[in-house]
Protein backbone atom coordinates (compact mmCIF):
# COMPACT_ATOMS: atom_id res chain seq x y z
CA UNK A 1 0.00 0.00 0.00
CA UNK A 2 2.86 2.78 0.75
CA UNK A 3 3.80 1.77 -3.33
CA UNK A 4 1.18 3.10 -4.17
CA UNK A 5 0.81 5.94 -1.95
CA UNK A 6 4.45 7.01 -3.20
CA UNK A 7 3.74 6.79 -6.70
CA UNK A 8 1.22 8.60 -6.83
CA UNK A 9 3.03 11.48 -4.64
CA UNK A 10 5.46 10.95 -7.78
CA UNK A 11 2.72 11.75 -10.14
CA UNK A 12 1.11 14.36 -8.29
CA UNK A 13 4.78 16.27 -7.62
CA UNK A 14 5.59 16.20 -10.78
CA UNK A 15 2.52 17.61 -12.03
CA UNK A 16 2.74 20.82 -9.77
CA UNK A 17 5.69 21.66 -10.93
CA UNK A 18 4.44 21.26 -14.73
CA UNK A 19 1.38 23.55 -13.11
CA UNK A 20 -1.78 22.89 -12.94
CA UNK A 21 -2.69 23.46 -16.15
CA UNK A 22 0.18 20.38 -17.24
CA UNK A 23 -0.60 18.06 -20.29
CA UNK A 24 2.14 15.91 -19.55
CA UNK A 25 1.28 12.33 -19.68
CA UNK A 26 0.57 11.54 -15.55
CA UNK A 27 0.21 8.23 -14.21
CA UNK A 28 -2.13 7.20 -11.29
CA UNK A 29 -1.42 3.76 -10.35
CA UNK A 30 -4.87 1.56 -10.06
CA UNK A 31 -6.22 0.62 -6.47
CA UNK A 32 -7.99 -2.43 -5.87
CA UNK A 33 -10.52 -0.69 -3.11
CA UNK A 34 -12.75 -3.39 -1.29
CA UNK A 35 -12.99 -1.82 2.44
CA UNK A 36 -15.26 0.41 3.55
CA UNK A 37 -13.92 3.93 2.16
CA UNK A 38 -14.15 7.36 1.96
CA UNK A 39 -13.06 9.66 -1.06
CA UNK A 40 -12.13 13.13 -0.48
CA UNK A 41 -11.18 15.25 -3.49
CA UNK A 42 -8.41 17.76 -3.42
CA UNK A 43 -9.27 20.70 -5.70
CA UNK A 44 -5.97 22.55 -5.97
CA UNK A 45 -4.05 18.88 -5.72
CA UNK A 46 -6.60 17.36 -8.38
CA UNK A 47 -6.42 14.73 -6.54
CA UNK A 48 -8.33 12.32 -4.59
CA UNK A 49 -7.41 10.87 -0.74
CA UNK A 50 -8.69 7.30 -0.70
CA UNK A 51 -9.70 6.55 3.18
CA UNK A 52 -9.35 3.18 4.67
CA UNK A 53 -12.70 3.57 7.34
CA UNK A 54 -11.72 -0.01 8.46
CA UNK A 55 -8.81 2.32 10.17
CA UNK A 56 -9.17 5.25 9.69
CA UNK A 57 -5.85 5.87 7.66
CA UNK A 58 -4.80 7.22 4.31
CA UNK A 59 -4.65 4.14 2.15
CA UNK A 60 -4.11 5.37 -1.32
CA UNK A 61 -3.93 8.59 -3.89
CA UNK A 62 -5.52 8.97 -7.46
CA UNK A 63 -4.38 11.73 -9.54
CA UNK A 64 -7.56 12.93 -11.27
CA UNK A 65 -6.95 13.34 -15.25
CA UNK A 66 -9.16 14.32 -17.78
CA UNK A 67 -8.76 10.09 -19.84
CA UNK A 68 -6.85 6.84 -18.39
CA UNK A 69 -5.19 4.19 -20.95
CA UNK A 70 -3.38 1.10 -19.93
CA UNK A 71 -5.08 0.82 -16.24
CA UNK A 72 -3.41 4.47 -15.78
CA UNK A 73 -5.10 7.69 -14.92
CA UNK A 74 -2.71 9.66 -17.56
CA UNK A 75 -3.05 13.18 -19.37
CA UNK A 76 -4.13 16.33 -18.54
CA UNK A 77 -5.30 17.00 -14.81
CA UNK A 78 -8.91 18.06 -13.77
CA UNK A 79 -8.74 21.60 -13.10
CA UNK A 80 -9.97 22.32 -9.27
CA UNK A 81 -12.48 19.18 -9.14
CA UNK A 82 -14.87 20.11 -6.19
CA UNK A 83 -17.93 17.95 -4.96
CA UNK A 84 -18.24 14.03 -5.80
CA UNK A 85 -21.26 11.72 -5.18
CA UNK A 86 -21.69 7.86 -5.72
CA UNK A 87 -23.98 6.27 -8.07
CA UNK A 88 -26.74 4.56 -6.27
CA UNK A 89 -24.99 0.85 -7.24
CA UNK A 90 -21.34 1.80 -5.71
CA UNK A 91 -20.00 1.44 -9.16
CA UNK A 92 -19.14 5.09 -10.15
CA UNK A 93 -17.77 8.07 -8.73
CA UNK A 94 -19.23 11.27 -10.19
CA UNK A 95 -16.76 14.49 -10.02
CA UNK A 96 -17.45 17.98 -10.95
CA UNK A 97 -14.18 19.94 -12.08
CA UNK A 98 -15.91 23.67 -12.07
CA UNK A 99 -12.01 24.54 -14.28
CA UNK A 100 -11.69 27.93 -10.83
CA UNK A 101 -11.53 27.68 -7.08
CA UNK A 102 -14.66 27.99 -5.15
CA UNK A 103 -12.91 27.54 -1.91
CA UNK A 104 -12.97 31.11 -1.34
CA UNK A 105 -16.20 31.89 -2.31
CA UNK A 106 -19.21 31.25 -5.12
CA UNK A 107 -20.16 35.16 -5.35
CA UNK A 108 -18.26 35.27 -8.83
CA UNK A 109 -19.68 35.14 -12.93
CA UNK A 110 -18.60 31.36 -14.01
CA UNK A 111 -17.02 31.58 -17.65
CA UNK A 112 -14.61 28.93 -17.27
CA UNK A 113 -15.27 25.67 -18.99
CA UNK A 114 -16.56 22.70 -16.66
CA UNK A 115 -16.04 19.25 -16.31
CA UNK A 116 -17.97 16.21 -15.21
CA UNK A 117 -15.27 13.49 -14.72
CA UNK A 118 -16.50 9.22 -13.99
CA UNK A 119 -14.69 7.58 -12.06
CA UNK A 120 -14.62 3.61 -11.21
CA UNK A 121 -15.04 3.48 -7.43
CA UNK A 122 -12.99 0.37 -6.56
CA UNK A 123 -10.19 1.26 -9.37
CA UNK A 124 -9.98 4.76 -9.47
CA UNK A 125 -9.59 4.54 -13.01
CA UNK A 126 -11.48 7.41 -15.19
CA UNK A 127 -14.07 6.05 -16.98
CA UNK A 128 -15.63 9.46 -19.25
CA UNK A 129 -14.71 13.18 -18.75
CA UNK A 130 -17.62 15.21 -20.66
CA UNK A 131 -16.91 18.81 -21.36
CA UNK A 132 -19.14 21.43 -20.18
CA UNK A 133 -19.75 24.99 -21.67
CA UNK A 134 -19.94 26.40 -17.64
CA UNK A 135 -18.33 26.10 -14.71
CA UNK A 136 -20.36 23.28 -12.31
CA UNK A 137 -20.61 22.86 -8.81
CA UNK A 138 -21.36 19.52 -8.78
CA UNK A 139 -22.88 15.77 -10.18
CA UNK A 140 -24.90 13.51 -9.00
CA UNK A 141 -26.99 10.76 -9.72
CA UNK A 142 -30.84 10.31 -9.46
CA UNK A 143 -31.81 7.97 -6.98
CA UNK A 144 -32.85 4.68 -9.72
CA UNK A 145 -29.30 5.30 -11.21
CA UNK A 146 -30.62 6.14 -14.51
CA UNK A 147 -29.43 10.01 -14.65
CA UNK A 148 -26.65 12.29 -14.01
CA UNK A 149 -27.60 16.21 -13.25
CA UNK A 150 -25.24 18.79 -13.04
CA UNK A 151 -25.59 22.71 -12.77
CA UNK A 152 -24.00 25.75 -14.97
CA UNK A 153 -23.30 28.51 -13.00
CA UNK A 154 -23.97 31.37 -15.01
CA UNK A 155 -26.70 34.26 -14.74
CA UNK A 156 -28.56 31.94 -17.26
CA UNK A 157 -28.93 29.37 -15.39
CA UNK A 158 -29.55 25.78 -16.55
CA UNK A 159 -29.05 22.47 -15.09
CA UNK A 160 -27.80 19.60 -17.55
CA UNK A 161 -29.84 16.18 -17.39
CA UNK A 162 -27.61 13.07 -19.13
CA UNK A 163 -28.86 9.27 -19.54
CA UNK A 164 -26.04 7.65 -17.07
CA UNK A 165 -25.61 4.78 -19.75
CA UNK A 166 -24.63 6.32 -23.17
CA UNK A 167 -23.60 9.67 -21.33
CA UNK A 168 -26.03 11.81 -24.22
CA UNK A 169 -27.44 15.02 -23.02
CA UNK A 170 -31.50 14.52 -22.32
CA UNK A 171 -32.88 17.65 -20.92
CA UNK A 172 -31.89 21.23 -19.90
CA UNK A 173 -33.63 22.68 -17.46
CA UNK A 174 -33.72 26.20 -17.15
CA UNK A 175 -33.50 27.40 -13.35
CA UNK A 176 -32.37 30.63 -11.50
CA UNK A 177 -29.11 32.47 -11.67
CA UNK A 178 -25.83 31.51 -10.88
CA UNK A 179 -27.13 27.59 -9.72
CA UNK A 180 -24.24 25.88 -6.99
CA UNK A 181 -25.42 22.66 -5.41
CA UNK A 182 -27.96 20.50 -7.36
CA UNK A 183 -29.76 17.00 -4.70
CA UNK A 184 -32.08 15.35 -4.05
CA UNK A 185 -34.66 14.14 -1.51
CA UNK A 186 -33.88 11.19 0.56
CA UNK A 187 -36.79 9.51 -1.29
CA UNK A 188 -35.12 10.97 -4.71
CA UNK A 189 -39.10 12.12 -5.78
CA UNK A 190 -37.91 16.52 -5.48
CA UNK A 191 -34.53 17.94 -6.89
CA UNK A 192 -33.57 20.96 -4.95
CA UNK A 193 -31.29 23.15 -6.64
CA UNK A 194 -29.66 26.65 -4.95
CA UNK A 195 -29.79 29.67 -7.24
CA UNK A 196 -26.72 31.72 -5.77
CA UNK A 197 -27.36 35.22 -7.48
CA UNK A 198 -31.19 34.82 -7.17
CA UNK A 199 -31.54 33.79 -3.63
CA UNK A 200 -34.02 31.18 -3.86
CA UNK A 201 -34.02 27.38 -4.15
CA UNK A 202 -35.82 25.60 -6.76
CA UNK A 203 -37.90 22.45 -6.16
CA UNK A 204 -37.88 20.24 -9.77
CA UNK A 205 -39.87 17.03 -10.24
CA UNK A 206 -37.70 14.58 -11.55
CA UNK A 207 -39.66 12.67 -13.92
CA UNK A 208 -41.37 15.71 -15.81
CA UNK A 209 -38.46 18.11 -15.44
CA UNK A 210 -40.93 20.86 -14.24
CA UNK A 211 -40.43 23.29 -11.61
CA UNK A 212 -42.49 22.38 -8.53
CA UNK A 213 -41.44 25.86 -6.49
CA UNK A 214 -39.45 28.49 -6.20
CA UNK A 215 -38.47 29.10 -2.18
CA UNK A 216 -37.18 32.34 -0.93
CA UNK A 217 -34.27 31.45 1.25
CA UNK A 218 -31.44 33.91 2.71
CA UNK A 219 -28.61 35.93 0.80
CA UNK A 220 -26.59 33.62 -1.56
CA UNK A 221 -27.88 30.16 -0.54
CA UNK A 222 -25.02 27.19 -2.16
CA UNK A 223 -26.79 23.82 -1.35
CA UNK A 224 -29.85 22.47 -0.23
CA UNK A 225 -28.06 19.44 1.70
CA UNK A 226 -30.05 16.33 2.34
CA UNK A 227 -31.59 15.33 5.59
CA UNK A 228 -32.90 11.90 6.34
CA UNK A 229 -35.74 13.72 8.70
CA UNK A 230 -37.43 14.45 5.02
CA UNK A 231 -35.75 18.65 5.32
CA UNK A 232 -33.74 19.86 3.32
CA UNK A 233 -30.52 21.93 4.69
CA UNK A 234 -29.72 25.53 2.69
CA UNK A 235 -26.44 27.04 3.42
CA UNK A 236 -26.85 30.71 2.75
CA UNK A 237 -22.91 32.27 2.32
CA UNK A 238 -23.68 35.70 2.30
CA UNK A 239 -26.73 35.16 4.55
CA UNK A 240 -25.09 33.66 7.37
CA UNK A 241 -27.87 31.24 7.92
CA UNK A 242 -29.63 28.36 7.36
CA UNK A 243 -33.18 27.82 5.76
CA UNK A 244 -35.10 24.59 6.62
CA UNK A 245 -36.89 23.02 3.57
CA UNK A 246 -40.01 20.68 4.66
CA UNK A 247 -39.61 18.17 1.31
CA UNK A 248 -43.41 17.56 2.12
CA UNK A 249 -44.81 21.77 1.65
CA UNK A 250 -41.80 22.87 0.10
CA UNK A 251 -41.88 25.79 2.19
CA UNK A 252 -38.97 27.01 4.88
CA UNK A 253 -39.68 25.93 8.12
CA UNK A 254 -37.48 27.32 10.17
CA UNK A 255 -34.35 29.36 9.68
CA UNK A 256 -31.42 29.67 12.02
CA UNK A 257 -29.30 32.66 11.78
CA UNK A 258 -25.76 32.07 12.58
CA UNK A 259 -23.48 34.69 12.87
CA UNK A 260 -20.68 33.23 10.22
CA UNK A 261 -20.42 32.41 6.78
CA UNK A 262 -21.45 28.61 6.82
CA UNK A 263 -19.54 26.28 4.55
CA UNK A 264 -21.91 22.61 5.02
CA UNK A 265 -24.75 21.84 6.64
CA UNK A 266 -25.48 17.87 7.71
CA UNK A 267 -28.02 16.43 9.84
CA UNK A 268 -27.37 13.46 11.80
CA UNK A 269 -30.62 11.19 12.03
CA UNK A 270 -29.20 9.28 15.30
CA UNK A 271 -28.54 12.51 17.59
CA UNK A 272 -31.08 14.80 15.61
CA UNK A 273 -28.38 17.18 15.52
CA UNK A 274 -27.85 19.59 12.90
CA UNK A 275 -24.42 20.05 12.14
CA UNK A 276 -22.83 23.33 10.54
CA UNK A 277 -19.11 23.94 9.42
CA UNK A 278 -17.46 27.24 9.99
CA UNK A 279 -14.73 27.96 7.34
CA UNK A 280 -13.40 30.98 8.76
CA UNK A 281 -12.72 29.77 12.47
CA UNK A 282 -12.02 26.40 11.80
CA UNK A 283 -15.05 25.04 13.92
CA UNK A 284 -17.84 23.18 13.58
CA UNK A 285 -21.18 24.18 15.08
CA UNK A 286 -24.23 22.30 16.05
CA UNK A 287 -27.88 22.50 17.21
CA UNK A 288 -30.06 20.16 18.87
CA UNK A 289 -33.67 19.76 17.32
CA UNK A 290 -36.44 20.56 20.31
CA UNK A 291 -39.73 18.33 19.85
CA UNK A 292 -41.02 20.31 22.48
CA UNK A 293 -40.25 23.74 21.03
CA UNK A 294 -40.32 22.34 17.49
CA UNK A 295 -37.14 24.76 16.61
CA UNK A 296 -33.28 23.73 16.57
CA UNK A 297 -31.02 24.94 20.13
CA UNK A 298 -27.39 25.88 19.84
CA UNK A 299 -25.56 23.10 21.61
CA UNK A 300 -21.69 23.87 21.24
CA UNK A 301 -19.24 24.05 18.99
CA UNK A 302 -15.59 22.07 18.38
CA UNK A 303 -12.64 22.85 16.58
CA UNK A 304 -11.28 21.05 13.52
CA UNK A 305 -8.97 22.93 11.74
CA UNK A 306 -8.85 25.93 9.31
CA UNK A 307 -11.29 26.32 6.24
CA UNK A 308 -13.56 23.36 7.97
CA UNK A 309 -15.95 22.60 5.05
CA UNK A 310 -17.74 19.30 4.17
CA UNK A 311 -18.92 16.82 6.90
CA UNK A 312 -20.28 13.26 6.39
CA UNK A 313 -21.45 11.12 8.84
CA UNK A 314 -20.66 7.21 8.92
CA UNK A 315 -22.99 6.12 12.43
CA UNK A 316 -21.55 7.74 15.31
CA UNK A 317 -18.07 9.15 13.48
CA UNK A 318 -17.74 12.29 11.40
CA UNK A 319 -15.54 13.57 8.87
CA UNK A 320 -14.95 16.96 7.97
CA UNK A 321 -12.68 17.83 5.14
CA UNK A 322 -10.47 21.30 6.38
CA UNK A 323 -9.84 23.34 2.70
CA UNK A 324 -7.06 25.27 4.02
CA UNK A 325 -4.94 22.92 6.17
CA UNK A 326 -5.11 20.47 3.69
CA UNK A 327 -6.49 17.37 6.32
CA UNK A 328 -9.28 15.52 7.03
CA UNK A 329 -10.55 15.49 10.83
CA UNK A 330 -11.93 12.66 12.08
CA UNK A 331 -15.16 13.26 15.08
CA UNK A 332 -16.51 11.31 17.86
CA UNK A 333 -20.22 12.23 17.45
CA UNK A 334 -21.47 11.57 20.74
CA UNK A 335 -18.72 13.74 22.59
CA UNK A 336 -18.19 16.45 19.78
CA UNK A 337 -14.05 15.95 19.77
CA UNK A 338 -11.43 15.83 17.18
CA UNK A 339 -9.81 12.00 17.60
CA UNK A 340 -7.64 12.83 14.44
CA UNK A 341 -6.40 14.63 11.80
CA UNK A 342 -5.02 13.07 8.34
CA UNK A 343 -2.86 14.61 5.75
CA UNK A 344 -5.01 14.69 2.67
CA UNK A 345 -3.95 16.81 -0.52
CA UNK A 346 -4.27 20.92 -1.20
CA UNK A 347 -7.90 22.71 -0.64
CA UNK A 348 -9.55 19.62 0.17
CA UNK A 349 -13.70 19.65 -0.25
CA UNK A 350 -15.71 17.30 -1.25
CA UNK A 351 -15.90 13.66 0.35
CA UNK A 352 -18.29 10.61 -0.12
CA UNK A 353 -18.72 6.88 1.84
CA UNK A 354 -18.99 3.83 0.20
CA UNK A 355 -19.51 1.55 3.06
């Protein structure tokens, strides 16, 4: 395992010094991943950590290219990939490479070219890159398998509907301005997407491709983040808040105003705590759902490290990706502390399970 590790170093070393805009021919040596895992993508490393949850330890790293030939990830790198998701079988990793950092922030006009790059989950190996005319945010798969959406984030916004089997465009789907984050319910039946310039969140029906609603949220909402309580989660940057979507009404419920720029938002079904990362402090916050009350209460907060961003939950551990100290923390849920930090690559963000 440490082979592969250093080669890939290698690769990725070699490729920064070429810059990040190298053609050179790149090699990512193939894993064979059959543990429980979790893939966290490096956006100024174009790169991807490969987690060994069985330990908890770095097990592997696959430079992200735009083709692979030979059982080699080769060619030019993915510029900045950002969010990644897993099809619904465990087969295929979906990337979006937006081609600009969003790190800082998503108050900017997209005009660079995007990406959506497939990946085989237990190789590694790049399956299709598809060129985009926009900058995306992210991919993902419907919940039957059988499509990939992505956004384009420009003032003309439009979200991008292919058939996951022959990769051919199906639909566009004209939405609001600027679109980040595009999910789904838990059930998969509503597709929420943000619309950053617009400051609303649009509900889309799946099967028709129609617009269901569009929700007023806060100031510069990026994702409506799943919860498993049948809510949806909206981040709103410039806002400093967070606007509760009933799935059921598709109206806000509740919104909790924060007092930071929030970078995630995750709910954990277990604890019925709502989660929130703090980028600019390095912290993540949380609040306790009242049944009583029927409203959220603060609870605390803990310390991960700087630029904390995207959390996922796997039972009663957490992991939170930290975009500007380049490591992935690792959380005890039930007592809210840090048991460790990895080394992962530069301006880590997004991260998936495939347990």
């Amino acid at each position: 395992m440490n082979k592969i590790i250093t080669l890939s170093a290698i690769a990725l070393i070699s490729g920064v010094l070429t810059s990040c805009n190298s053609s050179e021919n790149t090699a990512s040596p193939v894993l064979n991943i059959n543990y429980p895992v979790a893939y966290v993508i490096n956006g100024e490393s174009s790169t991807m950590s490969i987690i060994n949850l069985n330990i908890n330890e770095l097990a592997g790293l696959v430079q992200l290219t735009e083709k692979s030939s030979d059982g080699m990830n080769m060619g030019k790198f993915l510029q900045y990939p950002h969010h990644v998701y897993l099809s619904p079988d465990k087969s295929t990793l979906a990337i979006a490479a937006p081609g600009m950092d969003l790190s800082e922030s998503h108050n900017t006009t997209m005009t660079m070219e995007g990406k959506v790059a497939l990946l085989d989950a237990k190789t590694g190996l790049v399956k299709k890159v598809i060129a985009l005319p926009m900058s995306n945010h992210n991919v993902i798969y419907t919940l039957d398998g059988k499509e990939i959406w992505t956004s384009q984030m420009s003032e003309m916004g439009k979200i991008l509907v292919y058939d996951a089997q022959t990769l051919n465009l199906k639909n566009t789907i004209t939405v609001g301005k600027e679109p980040a984050e595009v999910t789904f319910s838990a059930d998969g039946t509503v597709a929420f997407v943000a619309n950053g310039m617009d400051n609303t969140v649009m509900a889309i029906d799946p099967n028709t491709k129609t617009i269901l609603a569009t929700i007023p949220v806060g100031k510069n909402p990026v994702g409506a983040w799943i919860g498993s309580d049948n809510r949806m989660y909206v981040d709103n940057e410039d806002g400093q808040s967070i606007s509760i979507i009933e799935v059921k009404t598709l109206k806000v419920v509740e919104t909790i105003t924060l007092g930071f720029m929030p970078g995630f938002a995750a709910f954990h079904n277990d604890t019925k705590e709502l989660w929130v990362t703090d980028p600019m402090n390095g912290k993540v916050h949380w609040w306790t759902y009242d049944t009583a009350m029927k409203m959220f209460m603060k609870g605390g907060s803990f310390s991960t490290a700087a630029g904390a961003h995207a959390i996922a939950f796997n039972n009663m551990t957490a992991y939170i990706t930290n975009q500007e100290s380049a490591s992935l923390s690792i959380i005890d849920v039930k007592t809210h502390t840090k048991t460790k930090d990895l080394s992962v690559g530069q301006k880590p963000n997004g991260i998936t399970l495939k347990l």
